[in-house]
N, C-alpha and C. Protein backbone atom coordinates (compact mmCIF):
# COMPACT_ATOMS: atom_id res chain seq x y z
N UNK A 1 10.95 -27.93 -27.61
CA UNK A 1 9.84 -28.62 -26.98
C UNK A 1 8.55 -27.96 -27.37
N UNK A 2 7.42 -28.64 -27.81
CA UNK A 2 6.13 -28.14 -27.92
C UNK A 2 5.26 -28.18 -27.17
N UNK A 3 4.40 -26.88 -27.25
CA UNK A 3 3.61 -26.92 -25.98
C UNK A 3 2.20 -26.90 -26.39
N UNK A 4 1.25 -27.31 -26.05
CA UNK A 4 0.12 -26.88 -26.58
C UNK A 4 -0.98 -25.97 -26.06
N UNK A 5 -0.50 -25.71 -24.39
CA UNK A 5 -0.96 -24.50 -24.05
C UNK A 5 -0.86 -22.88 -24.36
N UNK A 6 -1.18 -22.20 -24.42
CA UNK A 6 -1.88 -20.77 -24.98
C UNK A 6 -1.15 -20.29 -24.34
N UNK A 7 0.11 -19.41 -24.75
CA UNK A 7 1.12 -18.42 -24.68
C UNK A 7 0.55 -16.97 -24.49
N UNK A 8 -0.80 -16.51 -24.17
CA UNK A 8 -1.56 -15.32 -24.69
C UNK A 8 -1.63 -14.89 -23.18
N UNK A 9 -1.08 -13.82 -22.64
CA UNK A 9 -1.32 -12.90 -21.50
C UNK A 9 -2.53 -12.96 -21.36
N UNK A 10 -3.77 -12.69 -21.54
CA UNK A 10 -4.71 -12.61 -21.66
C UNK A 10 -5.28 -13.82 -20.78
N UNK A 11 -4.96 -14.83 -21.03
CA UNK A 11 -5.63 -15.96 -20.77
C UNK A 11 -5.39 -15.89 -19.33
N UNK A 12 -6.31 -16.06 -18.36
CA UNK A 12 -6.12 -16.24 -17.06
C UNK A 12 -4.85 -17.72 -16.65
N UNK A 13 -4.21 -17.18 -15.63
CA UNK A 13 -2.76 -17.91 -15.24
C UNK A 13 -3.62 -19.29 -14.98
N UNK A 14 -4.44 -19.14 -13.81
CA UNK A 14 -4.79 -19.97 -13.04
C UNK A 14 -5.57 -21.38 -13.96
N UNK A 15 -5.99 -21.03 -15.27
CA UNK A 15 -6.84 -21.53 -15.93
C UNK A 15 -6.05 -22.60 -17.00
N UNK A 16 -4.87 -22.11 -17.10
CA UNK A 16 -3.86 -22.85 -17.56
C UNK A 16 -2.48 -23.46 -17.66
N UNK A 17 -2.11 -23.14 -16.21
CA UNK A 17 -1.10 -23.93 -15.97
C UNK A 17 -0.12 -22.44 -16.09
N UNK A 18 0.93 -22.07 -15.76
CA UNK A 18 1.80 -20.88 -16.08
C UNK A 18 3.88 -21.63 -15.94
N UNK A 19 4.05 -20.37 -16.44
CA UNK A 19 5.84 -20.42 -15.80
C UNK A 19 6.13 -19.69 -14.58
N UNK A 20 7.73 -19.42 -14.36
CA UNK A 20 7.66 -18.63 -13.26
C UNK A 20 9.05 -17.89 -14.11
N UNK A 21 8.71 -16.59 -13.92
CA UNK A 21 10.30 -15.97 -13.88
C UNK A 21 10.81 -15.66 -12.79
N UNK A 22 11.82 -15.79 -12.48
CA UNK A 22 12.70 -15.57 -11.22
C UNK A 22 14.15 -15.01 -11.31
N UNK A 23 13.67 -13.39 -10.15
CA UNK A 23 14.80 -12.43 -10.37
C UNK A 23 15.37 -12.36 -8.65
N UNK A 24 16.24 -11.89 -8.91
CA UNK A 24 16.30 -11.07 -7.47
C UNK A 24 15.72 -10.35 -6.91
N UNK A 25 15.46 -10.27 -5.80
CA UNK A 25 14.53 -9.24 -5.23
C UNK A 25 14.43 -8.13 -5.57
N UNK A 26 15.62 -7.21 -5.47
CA UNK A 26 15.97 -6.01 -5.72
C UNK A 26 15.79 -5.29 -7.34
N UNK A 27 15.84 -6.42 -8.21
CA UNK A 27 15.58 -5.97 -9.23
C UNK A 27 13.87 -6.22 -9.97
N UNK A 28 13.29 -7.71 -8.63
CA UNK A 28 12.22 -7.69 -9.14
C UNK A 28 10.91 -6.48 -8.54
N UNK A 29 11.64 -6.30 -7.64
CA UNK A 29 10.71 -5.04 -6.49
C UNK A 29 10.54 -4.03 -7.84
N UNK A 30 11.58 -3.26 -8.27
CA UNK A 30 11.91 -2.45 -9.14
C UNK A 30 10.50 -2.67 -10.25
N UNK A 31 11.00 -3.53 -10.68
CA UNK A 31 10.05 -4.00 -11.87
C UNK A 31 8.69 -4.04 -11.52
N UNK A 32 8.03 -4.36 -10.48
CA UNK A 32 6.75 -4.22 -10.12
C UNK A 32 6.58 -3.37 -9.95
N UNK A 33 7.12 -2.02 -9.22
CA UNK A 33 6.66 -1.02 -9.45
C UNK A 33 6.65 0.20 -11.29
N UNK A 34 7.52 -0.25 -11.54
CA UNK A 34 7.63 0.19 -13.56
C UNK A 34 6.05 -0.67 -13.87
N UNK A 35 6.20 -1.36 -13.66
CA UNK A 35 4.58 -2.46 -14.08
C UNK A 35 4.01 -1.39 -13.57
N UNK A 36 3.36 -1.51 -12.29
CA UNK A 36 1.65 -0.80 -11.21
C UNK A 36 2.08 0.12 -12.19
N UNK A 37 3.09 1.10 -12.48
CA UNK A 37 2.98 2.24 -13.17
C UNK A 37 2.17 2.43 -14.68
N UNK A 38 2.24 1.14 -15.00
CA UNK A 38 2.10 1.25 -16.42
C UNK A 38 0.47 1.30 -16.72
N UNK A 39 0.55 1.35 -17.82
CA UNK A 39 -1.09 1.36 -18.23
C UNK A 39 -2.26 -0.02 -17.94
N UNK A 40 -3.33 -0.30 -17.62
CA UNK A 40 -3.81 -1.19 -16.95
C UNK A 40 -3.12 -1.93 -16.29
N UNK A 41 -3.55 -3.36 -15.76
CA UNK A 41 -3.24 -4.51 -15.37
C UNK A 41 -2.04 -5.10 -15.89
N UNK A 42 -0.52 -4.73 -15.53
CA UNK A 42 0.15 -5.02 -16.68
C UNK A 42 0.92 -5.86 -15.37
N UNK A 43 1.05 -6.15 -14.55
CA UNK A 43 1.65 -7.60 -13.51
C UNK A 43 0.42 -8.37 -12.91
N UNK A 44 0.99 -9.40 -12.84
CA UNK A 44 -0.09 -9.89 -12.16
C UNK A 44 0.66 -10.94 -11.12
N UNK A 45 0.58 -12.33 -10.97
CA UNK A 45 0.48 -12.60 -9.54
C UNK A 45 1.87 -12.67 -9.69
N UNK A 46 2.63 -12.24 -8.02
CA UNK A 46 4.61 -12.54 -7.77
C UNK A 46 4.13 -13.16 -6.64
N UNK A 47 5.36 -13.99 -6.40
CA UNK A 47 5.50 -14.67 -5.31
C UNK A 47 7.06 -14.18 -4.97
N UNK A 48 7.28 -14.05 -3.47
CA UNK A 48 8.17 -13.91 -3.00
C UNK A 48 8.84 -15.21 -2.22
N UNK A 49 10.34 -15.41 -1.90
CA UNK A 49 10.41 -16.16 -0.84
C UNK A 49 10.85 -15.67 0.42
N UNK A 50 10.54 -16.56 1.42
CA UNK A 50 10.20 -15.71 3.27
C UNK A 50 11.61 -15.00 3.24
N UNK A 51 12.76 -15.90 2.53
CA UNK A 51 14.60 -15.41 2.87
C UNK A 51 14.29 -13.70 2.02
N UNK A 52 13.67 -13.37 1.39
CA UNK A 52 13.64 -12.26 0.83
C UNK A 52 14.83 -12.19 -0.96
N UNK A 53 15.25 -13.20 -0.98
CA UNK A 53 15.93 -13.46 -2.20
C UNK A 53 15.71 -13.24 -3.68
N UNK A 54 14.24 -13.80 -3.73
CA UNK A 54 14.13 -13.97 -5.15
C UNK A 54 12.76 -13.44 -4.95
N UNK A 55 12.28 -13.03 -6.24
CA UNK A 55 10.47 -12.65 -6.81
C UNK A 55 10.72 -13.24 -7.61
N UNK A 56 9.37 -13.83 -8.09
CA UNK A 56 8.70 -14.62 -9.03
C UNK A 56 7.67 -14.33 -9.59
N UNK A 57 7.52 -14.16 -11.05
CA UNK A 57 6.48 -13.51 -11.49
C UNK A 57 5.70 -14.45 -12.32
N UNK A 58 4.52 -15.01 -12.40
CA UNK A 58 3.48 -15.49 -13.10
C UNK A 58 3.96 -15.50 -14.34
N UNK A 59 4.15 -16.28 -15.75
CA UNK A 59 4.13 -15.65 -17.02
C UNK A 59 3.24 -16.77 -17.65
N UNK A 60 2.46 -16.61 -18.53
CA UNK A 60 1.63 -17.76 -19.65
C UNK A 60 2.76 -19.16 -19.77
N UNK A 61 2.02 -20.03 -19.80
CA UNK A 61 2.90 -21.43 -19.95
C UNK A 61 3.09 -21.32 -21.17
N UNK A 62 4.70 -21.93 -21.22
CA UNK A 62 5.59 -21.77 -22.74
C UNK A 62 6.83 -20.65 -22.87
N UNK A 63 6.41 -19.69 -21.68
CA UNK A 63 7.43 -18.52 -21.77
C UNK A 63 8.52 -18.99 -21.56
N UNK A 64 8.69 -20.01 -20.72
CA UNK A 64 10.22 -20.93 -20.71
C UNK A 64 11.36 -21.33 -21.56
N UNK A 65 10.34 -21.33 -22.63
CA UNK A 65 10.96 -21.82 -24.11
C UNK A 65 11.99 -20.62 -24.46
N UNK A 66 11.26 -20.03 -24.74
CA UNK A 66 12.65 -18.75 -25.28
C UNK A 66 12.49 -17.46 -24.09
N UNK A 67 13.11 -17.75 -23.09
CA UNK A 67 12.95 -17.20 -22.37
C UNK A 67 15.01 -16.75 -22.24
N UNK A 68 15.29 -15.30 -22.29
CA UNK A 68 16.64 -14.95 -22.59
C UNK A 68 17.09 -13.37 -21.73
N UNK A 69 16.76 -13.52 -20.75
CA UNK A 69 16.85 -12.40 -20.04
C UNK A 69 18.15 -12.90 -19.03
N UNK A 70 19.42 -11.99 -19.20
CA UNK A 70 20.14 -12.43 -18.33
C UNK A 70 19.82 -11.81 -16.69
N UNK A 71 20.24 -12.48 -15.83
CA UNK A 71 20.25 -12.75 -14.35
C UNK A 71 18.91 -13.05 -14.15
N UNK A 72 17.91 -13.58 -15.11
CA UNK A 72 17.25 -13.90 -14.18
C UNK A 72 16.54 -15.73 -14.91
N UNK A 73 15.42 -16.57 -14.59
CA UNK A 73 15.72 -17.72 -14.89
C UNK A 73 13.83 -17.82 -14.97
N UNK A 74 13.74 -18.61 -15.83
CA UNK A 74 12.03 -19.02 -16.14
C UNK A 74 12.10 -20.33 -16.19
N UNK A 75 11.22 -20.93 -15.06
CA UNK A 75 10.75 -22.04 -14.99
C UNK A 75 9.83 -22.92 -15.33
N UNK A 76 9.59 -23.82 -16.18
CA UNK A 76 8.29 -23.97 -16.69
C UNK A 76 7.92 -25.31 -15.97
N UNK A 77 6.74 -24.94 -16.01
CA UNK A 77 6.02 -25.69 -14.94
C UNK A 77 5.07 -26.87 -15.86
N UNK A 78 4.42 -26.71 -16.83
CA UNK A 78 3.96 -27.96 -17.97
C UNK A 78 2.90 -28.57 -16.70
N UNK A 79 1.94 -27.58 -15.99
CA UNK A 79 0.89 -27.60 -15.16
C UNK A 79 1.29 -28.85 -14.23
N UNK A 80 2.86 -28.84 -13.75
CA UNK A 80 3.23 -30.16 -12.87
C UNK A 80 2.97 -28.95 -11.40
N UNK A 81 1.55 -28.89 -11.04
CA UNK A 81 1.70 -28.32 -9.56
C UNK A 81 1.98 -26.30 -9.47
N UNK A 82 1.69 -26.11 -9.99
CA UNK A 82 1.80 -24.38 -10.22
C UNK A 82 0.52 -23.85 -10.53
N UNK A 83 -0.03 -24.22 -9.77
CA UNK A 83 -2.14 -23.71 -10.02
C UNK A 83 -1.81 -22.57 -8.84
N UNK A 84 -2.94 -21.20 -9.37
CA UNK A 84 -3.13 -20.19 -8.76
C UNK A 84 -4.18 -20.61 -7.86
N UNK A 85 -3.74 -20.12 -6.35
CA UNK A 85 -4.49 -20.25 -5.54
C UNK A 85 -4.16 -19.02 -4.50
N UNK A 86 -5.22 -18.48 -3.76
CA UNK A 86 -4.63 -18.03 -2.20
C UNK A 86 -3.73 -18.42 -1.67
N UNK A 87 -3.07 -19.72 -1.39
CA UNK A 87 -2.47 -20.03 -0.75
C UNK A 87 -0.93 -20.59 -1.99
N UNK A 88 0.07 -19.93 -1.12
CA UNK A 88 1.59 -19.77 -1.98
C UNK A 88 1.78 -21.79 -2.37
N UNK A 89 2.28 -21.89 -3.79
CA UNK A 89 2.48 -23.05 -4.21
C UNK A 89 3.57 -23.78 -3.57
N UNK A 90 4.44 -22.99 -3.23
CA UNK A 90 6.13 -23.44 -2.57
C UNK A 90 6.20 -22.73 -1.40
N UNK A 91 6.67 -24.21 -0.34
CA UNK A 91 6.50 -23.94 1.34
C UNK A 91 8.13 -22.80 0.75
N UNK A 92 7.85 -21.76 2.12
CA UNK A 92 9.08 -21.18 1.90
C UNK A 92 8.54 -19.76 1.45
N UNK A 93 7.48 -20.01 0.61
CA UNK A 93 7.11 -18.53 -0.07
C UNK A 93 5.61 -17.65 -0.13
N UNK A 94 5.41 -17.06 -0.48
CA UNK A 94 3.90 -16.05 0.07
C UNK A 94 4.07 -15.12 -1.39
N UNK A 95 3.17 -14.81 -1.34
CA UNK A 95 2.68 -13.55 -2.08
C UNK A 95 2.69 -12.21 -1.97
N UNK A 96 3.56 -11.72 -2.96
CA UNK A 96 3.51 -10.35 -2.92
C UNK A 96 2.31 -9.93 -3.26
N UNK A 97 1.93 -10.23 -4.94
CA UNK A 97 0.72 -9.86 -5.77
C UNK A 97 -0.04 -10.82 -5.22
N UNK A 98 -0.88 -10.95 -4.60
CA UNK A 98 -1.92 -12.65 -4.75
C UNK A 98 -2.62 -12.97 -5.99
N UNK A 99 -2.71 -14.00 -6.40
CA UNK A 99 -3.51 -14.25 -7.27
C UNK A 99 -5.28 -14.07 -6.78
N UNK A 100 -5.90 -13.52 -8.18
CA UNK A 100 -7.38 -13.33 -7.42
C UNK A 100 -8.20 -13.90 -8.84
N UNK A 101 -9.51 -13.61 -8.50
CA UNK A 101 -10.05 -14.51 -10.00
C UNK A 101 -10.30 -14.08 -11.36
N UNK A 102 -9.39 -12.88 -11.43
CA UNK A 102 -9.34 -12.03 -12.78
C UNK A 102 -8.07 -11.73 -13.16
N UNK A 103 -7.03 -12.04 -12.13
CA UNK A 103 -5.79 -12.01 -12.32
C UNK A 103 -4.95 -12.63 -13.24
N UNK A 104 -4.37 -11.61 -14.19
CA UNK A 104 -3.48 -12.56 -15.85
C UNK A 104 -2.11 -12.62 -15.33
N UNK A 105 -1.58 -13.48 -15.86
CA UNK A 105 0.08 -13.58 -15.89
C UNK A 105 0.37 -12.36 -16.60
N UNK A 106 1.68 -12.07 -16.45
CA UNK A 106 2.21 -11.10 -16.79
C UNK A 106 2.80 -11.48 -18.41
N UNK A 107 2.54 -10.35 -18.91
CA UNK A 107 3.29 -10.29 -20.68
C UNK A 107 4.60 -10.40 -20.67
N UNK A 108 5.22 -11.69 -21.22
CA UNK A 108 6.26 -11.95 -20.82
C UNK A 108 7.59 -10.69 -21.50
N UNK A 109 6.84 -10.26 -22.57
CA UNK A 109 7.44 -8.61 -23.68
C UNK A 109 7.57 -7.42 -22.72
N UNK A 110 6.43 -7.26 -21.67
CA UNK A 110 6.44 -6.20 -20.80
C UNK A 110 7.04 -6.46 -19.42
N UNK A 111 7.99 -7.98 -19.20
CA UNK A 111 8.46 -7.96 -18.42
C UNK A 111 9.80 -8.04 -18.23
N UNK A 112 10.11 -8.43 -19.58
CA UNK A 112 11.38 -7.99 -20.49
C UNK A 112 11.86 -6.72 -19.67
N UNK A 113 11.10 -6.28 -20.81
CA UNK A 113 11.27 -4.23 -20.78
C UNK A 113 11.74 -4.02 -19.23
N UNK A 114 10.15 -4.35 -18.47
CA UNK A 114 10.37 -3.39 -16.84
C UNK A 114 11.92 -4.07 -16.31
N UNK A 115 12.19 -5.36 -16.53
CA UNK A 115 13.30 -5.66 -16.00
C UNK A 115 14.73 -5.17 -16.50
N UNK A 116 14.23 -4.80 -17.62
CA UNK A 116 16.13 -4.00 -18.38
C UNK A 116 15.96 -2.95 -17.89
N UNK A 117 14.70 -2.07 -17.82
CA UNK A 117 14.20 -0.95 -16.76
C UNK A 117 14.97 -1.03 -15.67
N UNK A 118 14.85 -1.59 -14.65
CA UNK A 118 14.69 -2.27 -13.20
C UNK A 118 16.51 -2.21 -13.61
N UNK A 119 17.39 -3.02 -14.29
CA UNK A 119 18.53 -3.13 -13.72
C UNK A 119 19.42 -1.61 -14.67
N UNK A 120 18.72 -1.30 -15.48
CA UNK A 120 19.26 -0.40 -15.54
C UNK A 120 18.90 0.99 -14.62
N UNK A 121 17.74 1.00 -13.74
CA UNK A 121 17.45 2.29 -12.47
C UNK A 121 18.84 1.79 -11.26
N UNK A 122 18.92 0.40 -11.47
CA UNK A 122 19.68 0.23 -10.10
C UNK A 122 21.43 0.31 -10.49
N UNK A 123 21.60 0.29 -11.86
CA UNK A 123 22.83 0.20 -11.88
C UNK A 123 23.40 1.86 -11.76
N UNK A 124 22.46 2.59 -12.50
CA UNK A 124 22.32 4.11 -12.34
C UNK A 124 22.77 4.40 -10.45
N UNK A 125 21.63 3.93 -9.87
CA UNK A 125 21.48 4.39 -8.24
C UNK A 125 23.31 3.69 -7.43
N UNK A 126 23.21 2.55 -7.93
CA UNK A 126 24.81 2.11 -7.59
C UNK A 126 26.09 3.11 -7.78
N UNK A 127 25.83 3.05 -9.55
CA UNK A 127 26.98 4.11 -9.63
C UNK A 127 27.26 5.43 -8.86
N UNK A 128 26.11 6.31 -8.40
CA UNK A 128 26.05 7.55 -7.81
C UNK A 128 26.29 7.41 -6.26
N UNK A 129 26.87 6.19 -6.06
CA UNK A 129 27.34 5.90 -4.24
C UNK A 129 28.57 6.15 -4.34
């Protein structure tokens, strides 16, 4: 499928429509903190849902396309209703990160990483129980 929106982190989420990746909580908590750690602005807006299940992370529209990370799932949205606002897009869910008016989607390369990060800290912390 072709897209003709701008795949570029850079580009503000809100300005062009975005995807969503969606992990488990436990592994997406993880990952946001490997992100705040990292060098600048490297997450930007998550949404949580109220059940505590899943995080959802902002990525540039198009990341859907080859999107290959197992356990977790990218949704592309093709600007049907996924505009950054204060207020959470899907009843059910709130904001971890909020979106604000400088806020980028997250690099979908650096979210890769924090997440093979993320399940490989927890598979580590599992095994040692």
């Amino acid at each position: 499928m072709e897209t003709s929106q701008s795949n570029d982190p850079g580009t503000p989420a809100g300005d062009t429509g975005c995807d969503l990746v969606t992990v488990p909580a436990r592994q997406g908590l993880e990952a946001v903190d490997i992100l705040r750690r990292g060098p600048g602005d490297a997450v930007g807006p998550v949404l949580h849902d109220d059940g505590g299940g899943t995080l959802g992370f902002v990525v540039p529209a198009g990341t859907a396309a080859g999107w290959d990370v197992p356990g977790s799932t990218c949704t592309e949205t093709d600007g049907r209703g996924l505009r950054l606002s204060p207020e959470p897009p899907v009843e059910g869910s709130d904001w971890l990160l909020p979106p604000g008016e400088a806020d980028l989607a997250t690099d979908p390369a650096v979210l890769r990483r924090a997440l093979g990060e993320a399940a490989r800290l927890i598979e580590a912390a599992d095994s040692c129980r």
